[in-house]
Protein backbone atom coordinates (compact mmCIF):
# COMPACT_ATOMS: atom_id res chain seq x y z
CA UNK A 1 -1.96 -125.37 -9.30
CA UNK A 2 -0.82 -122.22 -10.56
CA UNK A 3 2.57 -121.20 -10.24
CA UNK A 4 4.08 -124.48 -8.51
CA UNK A 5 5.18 -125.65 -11.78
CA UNK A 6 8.97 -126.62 -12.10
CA UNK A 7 9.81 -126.19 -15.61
CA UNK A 8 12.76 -129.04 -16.85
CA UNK A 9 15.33 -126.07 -17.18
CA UNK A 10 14.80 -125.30 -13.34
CA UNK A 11 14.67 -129.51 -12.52
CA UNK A 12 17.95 -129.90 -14.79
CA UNK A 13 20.06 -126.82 -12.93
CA UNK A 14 19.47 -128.16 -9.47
CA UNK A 15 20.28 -130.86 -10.46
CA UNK A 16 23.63 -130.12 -12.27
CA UNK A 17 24.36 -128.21 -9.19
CA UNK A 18 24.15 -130.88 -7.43
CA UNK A 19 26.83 -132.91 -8.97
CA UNK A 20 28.89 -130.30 -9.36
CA UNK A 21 28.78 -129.57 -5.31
CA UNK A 22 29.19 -133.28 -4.36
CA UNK A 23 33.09 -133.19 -4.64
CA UNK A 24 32.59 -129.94 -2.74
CA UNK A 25 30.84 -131.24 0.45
CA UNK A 26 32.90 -134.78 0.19
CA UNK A 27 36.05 -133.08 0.99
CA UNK A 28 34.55 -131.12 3.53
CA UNK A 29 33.43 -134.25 5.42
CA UNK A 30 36.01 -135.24 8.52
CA UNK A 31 38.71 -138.03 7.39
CA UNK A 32 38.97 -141.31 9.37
CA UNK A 33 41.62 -140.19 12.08
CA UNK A 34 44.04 -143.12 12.07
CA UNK A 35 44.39 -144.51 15.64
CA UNK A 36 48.03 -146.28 15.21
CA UNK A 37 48.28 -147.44 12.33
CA UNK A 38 51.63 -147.52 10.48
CA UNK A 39 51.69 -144.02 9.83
CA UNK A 40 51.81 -142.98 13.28
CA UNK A 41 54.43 -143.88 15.87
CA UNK A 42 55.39 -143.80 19.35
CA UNK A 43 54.22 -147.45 21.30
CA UNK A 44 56.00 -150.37 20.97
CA UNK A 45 55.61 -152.96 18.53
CA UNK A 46 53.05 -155.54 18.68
CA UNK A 47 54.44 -158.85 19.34
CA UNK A 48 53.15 -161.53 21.21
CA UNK A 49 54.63 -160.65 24.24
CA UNK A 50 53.22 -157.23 23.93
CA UNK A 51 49.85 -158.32 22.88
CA UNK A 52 49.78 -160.58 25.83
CA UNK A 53 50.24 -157.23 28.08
CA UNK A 54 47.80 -155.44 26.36
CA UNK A 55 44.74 -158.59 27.31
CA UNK A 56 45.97 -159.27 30.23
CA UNK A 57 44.91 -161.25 32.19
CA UNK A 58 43.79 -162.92 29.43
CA UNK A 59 45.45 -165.70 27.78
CA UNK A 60 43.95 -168.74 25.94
CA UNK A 61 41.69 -171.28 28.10
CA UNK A 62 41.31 -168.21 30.45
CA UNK A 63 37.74 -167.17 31.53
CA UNK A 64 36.15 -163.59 31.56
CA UNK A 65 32.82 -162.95 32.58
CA UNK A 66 31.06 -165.79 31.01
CA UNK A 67 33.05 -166.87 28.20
CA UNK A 68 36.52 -168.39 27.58
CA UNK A 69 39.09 -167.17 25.84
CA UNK A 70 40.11 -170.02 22.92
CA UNK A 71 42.77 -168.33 20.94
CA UNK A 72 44.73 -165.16 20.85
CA UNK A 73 46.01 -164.27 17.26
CA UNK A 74 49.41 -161.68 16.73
CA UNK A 75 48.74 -158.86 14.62
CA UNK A 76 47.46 -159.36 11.07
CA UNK A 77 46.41 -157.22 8.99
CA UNK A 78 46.61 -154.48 11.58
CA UNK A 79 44.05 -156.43 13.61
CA UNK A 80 44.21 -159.27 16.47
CA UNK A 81 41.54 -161.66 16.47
CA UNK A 82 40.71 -163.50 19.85
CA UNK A 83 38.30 -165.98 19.74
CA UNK A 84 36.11 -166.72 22.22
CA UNK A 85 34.06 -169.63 23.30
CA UNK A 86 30.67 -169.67 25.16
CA UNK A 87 29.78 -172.58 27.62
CA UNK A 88 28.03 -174.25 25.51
CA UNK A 89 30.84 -174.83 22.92
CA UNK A 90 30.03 -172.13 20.22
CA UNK A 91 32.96 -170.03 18.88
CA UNK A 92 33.27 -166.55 17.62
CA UNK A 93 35.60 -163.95 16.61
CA UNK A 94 36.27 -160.65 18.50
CA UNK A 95 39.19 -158.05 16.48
CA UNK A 96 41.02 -155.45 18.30
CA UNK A 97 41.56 -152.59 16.03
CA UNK A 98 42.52 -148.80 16.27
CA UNK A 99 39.75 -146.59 17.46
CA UNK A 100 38.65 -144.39 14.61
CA UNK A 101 37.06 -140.86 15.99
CA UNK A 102 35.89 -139.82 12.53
CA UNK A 103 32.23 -138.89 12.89
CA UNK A 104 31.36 -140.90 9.80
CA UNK A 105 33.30 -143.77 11.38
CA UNK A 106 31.88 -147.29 11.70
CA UNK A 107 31.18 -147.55 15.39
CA UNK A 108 31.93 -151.16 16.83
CA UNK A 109 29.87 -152.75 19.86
CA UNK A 110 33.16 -151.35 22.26
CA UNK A 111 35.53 -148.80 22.36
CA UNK A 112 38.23 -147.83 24.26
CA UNK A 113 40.75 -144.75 24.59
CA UNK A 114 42.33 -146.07 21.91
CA UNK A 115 40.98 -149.80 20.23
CA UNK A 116 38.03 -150.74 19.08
CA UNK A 117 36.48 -154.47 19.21
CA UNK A 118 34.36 -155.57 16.68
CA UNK A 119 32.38 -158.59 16.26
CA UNK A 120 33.49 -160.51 13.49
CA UNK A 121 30.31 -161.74 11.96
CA UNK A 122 30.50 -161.24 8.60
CA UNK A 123 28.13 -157.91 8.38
CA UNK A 124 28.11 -155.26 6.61
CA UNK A 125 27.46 -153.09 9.16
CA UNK A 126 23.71 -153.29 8.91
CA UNK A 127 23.41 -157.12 10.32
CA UNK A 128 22.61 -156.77 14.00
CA UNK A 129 25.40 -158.31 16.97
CA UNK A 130 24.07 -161.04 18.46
CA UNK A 131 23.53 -159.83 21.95
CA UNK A 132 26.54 -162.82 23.94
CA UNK A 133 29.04 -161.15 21.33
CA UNK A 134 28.43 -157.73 22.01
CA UNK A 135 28.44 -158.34 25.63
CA UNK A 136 31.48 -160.08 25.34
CA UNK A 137 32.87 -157.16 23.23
CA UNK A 138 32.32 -154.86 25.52
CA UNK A 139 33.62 -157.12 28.69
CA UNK A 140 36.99 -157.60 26.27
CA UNK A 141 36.59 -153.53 25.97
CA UNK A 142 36.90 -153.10 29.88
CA UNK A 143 39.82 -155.51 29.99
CA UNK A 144 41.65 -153.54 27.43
CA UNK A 145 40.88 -150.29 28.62
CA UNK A 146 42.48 -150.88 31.79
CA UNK A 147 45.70 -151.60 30.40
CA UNK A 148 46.06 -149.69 27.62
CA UNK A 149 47.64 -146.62 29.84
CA UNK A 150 50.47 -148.97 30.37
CA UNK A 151 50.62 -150.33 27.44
CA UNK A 152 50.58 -148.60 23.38
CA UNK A 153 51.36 -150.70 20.46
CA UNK A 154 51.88 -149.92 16.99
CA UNK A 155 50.42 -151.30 14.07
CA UNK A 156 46.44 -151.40 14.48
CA UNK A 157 44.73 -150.19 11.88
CA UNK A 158 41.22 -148.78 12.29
CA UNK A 159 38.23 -149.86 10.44
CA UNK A 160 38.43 -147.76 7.73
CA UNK A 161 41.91 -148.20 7.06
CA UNK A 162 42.07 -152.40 7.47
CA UNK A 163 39.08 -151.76 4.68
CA UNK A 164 41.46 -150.11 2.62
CA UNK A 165 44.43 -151.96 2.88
CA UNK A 166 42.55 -155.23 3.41
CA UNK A 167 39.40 -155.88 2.62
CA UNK A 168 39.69 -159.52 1.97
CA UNK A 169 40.89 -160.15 5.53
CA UNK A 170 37.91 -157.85 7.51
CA UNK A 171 35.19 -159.40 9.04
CA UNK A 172 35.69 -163.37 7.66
CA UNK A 173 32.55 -165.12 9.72
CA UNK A 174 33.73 -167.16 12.46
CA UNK A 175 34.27 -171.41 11.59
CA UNK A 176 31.86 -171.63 14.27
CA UNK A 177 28.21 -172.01 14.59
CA UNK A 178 26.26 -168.70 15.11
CA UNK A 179 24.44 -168.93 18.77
CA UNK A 180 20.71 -167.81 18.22
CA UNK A 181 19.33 -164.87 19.77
């Protein structure tokens, strides 16, 4: 066809242009918004005690919805795991973090005001939730949403940032056998 030919010169300058506006756009892209990290102050520390405020009612051997709650884990890493077991003796891992609002933010089955709870399932992001987690996420979200007015902690990180600072530690698959869907 006449005159839809793209000579190399043209395919080469788009592109070079390209890479040269990559670092452009990048930095014009929203940072993650750290939620409480350690940067940012004004809650109370996150002990036990404090933790136990923030989930309550729940404590281990306590029931929500259909599940039981089998462990509650302090702060690590700028995350508290709680695991959880289902009625038929499977166990899996649910992590409170810090709610990241960044647009380009990995979003997590719940969120609240101010945590998010992930499934820890040992995804990348692109494995699906089993549906009984992500329920149970969300029931755990519910919970936590109605006391975090009363109750805001330092030291969760949010997704991003536990990446960052610990990647080892996010997202370990639960000891447990995975329930099928």
């Amino acid at each position: 066809m006449p005159g839809r030919n793209v000579s190399r010169r043209l395919f080469v300058g788009v592109l070079g242009s390209g890479v040269l506006g990559a670092p452009v756009v990048a930095s014009a892209l929203p940072q993650p918004t750290p939620a409480k990290g350690e940067g940012e102050r004004g809650g109370e520390p996150a002990t036990r005690e404090n933790i136990a405020r923030l989930l309550q009612p729940l404590a281990a051997g306590a029931r929500f919805a259909r599940w039981t709650i089998a462990q509650i884990d302090p702060l690590v890493n700028g995350g508290v795991t709680v695991k959880v077991r289902t009625d038929d003796g499977h166990t899996f891992d649910l992590e409170v973090l810090g709610r990241d609002r960044s647009s380009l933010a990995q979003r997590p089955p719940a969120e609240t005001e101010r945590h998010a709870v992930f499934v820890v399932n040992g995804g990348n992001g692109w494995a699906p939730t089993h549906e009984e987690q992500g329920l149970a996420a969300m029931t755990l979200a519910q919970i936590i949403a109605k006391n975090e007015a009363a109750v805001r902690l330092d030291g969760f990180f949010t997704h991003a940032e536990r990446i960052q600072r610990h990647r080892e530690a996010l997202l370990v698959p639960a000891s447990g056998p995975v329930p099928s869907t």
